[in-house]
Structures are given as structure tokens and as C-alpha cells.
PDB file of N, CA and C in Angstrom:
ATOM      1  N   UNK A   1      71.792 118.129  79.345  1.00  0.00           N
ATOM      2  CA  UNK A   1      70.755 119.119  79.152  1.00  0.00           C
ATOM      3  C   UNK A   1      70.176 119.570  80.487  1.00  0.00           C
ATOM      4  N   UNK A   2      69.992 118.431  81.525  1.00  0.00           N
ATOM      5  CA  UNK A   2      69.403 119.271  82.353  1.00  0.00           C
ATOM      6  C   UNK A   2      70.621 119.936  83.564  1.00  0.00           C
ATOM      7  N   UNK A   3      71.776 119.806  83.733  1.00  0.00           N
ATOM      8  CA  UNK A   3      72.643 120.254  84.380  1.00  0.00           C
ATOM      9  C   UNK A   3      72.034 121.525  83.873  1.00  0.00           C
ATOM     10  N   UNK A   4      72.088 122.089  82.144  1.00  0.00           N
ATOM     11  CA  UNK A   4      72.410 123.099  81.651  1.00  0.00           C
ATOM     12  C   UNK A   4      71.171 124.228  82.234  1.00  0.00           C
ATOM     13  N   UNK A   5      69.903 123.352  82.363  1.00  0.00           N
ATOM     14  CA  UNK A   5      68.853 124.026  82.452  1.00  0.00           C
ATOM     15  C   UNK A   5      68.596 124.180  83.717  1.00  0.00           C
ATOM     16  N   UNK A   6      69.596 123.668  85.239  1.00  0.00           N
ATOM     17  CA  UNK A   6      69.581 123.777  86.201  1.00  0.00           C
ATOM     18  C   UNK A   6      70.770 124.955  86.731  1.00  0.00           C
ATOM     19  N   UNK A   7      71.625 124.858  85.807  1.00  0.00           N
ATOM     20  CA  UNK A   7      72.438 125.862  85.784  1.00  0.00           C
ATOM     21  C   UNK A   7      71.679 127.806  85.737  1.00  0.00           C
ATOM     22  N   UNK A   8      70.897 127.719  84.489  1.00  0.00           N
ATOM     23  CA  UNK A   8      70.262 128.686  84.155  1.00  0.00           C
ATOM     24  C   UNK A   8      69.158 129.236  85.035  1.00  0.00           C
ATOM     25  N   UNK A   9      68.852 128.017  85.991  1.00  0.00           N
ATOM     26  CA  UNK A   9      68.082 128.826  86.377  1.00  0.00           C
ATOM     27  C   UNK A   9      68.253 129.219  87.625  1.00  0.00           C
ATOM     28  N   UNK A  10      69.571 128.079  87.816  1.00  0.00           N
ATOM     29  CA  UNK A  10      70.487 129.076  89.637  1.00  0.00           C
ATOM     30  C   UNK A  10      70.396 130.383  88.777  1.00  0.00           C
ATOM     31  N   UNK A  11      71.078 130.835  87.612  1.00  0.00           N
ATOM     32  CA  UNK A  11      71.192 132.863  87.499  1.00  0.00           C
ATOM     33  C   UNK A  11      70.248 133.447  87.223  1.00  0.00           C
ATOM     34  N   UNK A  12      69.095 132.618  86.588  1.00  0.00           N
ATOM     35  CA  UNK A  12      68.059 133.618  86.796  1.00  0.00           C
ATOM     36  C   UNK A  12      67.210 133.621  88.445  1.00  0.00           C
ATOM     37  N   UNK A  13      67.387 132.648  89.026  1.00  0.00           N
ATOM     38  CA  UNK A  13      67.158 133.255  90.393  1.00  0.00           C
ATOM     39  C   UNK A  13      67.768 133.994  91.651  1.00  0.00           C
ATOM     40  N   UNK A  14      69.655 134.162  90.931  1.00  0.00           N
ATOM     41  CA  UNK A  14      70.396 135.132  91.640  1.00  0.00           C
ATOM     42  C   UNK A  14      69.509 136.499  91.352  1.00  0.00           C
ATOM     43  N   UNK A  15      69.462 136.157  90.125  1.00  0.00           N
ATOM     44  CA  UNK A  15      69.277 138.014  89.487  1.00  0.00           C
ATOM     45  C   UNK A  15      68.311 138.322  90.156  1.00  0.00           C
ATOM     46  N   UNK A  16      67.099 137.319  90.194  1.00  0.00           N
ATOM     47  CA  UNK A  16      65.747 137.916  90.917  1.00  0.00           C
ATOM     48  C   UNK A  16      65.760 138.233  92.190  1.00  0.00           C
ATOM     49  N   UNK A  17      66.517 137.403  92.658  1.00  0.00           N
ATOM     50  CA  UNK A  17      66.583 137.669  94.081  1.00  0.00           C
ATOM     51  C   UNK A  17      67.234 138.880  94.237  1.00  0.00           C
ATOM     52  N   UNK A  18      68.156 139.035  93.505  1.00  0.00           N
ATOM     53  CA  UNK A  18      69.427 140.244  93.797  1.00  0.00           C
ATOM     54  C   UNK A  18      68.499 141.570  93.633  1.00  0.00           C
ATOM     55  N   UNK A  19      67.754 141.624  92.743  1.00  0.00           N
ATOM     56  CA  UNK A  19      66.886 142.562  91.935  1.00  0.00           C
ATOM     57  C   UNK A  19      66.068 143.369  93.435  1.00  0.00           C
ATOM     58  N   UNK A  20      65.260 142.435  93.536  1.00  0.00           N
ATOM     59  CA  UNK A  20      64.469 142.360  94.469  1.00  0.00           C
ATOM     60  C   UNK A  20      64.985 142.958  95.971  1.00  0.00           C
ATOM     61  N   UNK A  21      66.002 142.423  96.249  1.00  0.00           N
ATOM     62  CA  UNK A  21      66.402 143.217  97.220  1.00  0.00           C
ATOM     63  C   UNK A  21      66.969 144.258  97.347  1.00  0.00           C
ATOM     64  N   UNK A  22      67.656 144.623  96.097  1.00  0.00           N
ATOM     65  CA  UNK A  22      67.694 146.025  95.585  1.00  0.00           C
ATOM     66  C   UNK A  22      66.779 146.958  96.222  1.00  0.00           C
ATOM     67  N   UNK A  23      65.631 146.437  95.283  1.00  0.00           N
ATOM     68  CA  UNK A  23      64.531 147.351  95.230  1.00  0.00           C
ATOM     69  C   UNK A  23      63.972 147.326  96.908  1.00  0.00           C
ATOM     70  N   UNK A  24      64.202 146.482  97.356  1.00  0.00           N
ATOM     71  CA  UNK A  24      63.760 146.531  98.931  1.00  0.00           C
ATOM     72  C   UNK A  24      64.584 148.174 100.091  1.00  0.00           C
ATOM     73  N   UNK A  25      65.583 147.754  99.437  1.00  0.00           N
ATOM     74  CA  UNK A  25      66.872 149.110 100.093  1.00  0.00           C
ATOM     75  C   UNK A  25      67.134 149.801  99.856  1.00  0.00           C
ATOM     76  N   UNK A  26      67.002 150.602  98.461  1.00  0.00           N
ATOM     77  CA  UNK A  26      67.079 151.612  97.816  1.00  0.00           C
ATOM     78  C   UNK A  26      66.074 152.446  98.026  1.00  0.00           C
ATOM     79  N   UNK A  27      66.866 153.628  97.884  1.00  0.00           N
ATOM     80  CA  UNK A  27      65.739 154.836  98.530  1.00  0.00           C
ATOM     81  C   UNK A  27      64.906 155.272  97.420  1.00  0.00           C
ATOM     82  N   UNK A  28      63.407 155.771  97.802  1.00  0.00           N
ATOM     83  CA  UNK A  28      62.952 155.883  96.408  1.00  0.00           C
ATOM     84  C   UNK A  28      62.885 157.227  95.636  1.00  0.00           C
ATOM     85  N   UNK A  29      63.491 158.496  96.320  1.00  0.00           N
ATOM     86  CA  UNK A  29      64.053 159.857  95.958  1.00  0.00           C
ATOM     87  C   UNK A  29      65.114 160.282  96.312  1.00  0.00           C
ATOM     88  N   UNK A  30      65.712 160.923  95.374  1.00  0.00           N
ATOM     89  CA  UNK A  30      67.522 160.917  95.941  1.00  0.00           C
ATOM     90  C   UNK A  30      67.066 162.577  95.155  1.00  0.00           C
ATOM     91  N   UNK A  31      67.847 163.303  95.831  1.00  0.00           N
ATOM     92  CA  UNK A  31      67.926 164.749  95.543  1.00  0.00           C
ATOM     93  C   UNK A  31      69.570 165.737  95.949  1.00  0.00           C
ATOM     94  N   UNK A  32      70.313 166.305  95.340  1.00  0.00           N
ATOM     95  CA  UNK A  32      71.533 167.054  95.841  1.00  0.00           C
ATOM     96  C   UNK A  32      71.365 168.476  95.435  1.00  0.00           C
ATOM     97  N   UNK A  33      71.318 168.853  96.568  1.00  0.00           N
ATOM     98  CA  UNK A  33      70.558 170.349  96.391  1.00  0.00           C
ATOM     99  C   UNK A  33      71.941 171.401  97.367  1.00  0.00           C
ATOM    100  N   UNK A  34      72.654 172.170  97.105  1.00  0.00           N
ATOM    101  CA  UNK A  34      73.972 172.767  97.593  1.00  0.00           C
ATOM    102  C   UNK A  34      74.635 172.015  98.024  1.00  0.00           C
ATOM    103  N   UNK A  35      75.226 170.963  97.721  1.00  0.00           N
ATOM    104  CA  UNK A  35      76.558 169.632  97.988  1.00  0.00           C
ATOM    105  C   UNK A  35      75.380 169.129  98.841  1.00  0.00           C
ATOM    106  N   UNK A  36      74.579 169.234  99.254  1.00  0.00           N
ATOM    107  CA  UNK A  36      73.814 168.102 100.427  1.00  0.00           C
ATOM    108  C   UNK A  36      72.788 166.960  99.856  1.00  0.00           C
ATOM    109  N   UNK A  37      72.822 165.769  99.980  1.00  0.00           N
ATOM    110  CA  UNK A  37      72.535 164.925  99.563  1.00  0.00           C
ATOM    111  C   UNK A  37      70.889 164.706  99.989  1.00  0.00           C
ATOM    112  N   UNK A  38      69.533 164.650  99.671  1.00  0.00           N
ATOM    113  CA  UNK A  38      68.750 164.211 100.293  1.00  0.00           C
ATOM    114  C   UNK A  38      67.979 162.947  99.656  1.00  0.00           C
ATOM    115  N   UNK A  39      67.299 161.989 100.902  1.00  0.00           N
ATOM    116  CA  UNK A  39      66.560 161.487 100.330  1.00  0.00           C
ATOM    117  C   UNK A  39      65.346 160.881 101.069  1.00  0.00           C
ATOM    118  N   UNK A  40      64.400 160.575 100.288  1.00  0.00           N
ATOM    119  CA  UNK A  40      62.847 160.378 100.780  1.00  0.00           C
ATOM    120  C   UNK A  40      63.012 158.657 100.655  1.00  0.00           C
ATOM    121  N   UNK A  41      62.330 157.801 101.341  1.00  0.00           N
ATOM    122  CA  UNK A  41      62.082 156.710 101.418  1.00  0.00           C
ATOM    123  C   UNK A  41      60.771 156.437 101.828  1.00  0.00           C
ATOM    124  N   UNK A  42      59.929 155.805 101.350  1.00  0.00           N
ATOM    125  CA  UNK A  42      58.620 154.951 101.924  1.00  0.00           C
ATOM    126  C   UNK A  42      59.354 153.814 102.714  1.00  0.00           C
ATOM    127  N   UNK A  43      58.841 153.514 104.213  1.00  0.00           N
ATOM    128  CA  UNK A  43      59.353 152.488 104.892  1.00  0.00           C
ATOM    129  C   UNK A  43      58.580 151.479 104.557  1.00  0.00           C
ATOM    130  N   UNK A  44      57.754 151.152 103.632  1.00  0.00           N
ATOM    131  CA  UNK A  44      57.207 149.777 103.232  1.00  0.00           C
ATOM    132  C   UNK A  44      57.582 149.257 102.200  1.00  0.00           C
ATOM    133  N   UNK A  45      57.658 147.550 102.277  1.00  0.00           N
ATOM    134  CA  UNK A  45      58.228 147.389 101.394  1.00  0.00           C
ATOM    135  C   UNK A  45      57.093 146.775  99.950  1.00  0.00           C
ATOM    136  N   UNK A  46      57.564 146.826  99.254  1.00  0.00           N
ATOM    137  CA  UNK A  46      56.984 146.859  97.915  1.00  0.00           C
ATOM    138  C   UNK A  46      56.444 145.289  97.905  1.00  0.00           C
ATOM    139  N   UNK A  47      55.166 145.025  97.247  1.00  0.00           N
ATOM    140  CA  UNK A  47      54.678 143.617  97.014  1.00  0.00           C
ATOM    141  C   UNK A  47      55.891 143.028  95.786  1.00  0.00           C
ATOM    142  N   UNK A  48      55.767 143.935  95.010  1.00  0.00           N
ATOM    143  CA  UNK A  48      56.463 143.337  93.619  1.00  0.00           C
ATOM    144  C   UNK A  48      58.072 142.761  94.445  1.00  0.00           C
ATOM    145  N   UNK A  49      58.255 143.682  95.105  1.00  0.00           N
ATOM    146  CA  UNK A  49      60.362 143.025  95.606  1.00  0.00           C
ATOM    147  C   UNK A  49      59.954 141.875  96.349  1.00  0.00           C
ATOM    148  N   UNK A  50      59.159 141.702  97.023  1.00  0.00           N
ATOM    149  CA  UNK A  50      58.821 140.352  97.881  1.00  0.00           C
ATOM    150  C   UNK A  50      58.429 139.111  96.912  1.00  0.00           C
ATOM    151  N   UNK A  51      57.561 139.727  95.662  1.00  0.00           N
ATOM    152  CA  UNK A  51      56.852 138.499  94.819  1.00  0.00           C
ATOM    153  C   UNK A  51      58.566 138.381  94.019  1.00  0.00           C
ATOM    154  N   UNK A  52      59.600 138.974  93.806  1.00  0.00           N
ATOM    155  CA  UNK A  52      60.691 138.839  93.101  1.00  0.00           C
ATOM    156  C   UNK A  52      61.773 138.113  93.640  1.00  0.00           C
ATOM    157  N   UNK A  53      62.099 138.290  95.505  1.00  0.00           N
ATOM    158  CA  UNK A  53      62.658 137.531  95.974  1.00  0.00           C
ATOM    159  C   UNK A  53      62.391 136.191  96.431  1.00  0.00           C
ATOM    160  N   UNK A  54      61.146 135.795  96.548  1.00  0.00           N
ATOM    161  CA  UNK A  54      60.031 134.483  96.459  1.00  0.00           C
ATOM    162  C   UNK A  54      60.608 133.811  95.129  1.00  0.00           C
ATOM    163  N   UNK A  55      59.875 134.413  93.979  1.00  0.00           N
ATOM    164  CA  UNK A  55      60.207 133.698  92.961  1.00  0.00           C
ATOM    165  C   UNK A  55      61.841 133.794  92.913  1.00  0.00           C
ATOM    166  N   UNK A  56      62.337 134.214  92.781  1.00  0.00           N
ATOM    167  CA  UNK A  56      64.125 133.798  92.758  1.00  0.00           C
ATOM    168  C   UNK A  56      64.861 132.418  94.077  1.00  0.00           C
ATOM    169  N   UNK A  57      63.924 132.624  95.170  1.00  0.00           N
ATOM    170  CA  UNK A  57      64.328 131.466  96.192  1.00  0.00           C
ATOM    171  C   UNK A  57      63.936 130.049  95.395  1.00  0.00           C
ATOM    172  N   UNK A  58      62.886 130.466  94.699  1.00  0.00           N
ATOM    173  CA  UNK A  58      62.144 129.271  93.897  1.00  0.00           C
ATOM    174  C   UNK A  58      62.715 128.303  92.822  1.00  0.00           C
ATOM    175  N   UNK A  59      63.247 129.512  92.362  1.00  0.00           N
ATOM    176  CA  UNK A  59      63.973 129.732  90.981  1.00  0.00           C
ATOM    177  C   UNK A  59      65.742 128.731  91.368  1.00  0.00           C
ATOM    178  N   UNK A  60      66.151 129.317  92.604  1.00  0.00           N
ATOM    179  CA  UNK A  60      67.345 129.004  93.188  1.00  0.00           C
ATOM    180  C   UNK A  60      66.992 127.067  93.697  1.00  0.00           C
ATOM    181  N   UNK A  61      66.258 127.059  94.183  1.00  0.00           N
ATOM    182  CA  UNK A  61      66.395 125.802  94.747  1.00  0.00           C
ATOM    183  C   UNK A  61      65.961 125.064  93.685  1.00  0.00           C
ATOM    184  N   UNK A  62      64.813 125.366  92.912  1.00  0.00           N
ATOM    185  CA  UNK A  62      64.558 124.605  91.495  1.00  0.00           C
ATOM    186  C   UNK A  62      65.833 123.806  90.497  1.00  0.00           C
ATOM    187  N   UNK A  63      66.844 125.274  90.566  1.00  0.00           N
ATOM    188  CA  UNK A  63      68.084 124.933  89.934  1.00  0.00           C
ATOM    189  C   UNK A  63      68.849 123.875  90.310  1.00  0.00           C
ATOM    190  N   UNK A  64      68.767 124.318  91.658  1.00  0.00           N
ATOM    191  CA  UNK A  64      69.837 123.787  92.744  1.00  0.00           C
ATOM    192  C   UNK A  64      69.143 121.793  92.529  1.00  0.00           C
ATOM    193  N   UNK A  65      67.879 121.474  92.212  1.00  0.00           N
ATOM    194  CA  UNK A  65      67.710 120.380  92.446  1.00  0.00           C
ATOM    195  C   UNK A  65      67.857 119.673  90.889  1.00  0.00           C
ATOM    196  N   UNK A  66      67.125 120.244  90.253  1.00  0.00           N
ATOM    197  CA  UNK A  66      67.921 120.065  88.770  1.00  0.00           C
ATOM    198  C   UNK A  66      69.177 119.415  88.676  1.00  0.00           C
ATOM    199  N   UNK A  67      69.623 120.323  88.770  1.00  0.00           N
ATOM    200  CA  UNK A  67      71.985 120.118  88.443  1.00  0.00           C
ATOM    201  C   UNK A  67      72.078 118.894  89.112  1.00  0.00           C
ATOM    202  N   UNK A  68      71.359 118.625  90.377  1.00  0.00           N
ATOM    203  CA  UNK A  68      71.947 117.423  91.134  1.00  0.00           C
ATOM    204  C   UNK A  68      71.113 116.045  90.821  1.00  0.00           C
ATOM    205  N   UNK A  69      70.258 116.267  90.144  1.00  0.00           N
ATOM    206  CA  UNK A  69      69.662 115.073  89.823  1.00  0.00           C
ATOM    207  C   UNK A  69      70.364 114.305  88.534  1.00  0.00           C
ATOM    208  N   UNK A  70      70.579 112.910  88.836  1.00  0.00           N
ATOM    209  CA  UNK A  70      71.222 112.722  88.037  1.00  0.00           C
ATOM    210  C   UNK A  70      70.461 111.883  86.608  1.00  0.00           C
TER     211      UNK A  70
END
């Protein structure tokens, strides 16, 4: 049981993390206006992608200590 529940929560802290940094790099207006591509970005980064990649490091090592405990 707890492998299983250490397992689950290594992927739910890939996802968060993955999520999160997404949202860190992605531009936040994308526009194609005569074949030309534009886009707007705010250079700051978002509280929520930081509180998402936090909790997923959390989430990751939580797992990570789980599975190995025997």
C-alpha cells in the first residue's frame, strides 16, 4: 500500500511541477495576424506557477521517500 501511495504521488508531483513550469514559459498572448506570428508576454512570473512547482518538489520527494521506506 504504501509503495502504491508513494508511487502516486511521484505523478502527481511530475504533473505539478510540469504544469507549473509550463505556465512559467508560455507566452500569455499569441496572435497571427498576415502569416506573422505575435506575441505579448508579462516578464513576471506568476505566484500560482511558483506555489505549483513548490508543491510538486514536495509532492516528488514525499513520494520519493514513501516507495523507499520499507
Amino acid at each position: 500500500m504504501n509503495k502504491t501511495a508513494g508511487i502516486i504521488l511521484l505523478i502527481i508531483g511530475l504533473a505539478l511541477a510540469g504544469y507549473g513550469i509550463y505556465q512559467m514559459v508560455t507566452p500569455d498572448a499569441q496572435a497571427e495576424v498576415l502569416g506573422v506570428e505575435l506575441s505579448a508576454s508579462d516578464n513576471k512570473v506568476s505566484t500560482q506557477s511558483i506555489v505549483m512547482v513548490v508543491l510538486g518538489a514536495i509532492a516528488i520527494i514525499g513520494g520519493a521517500m514513501i516507495s523507499k521506506r520499507k
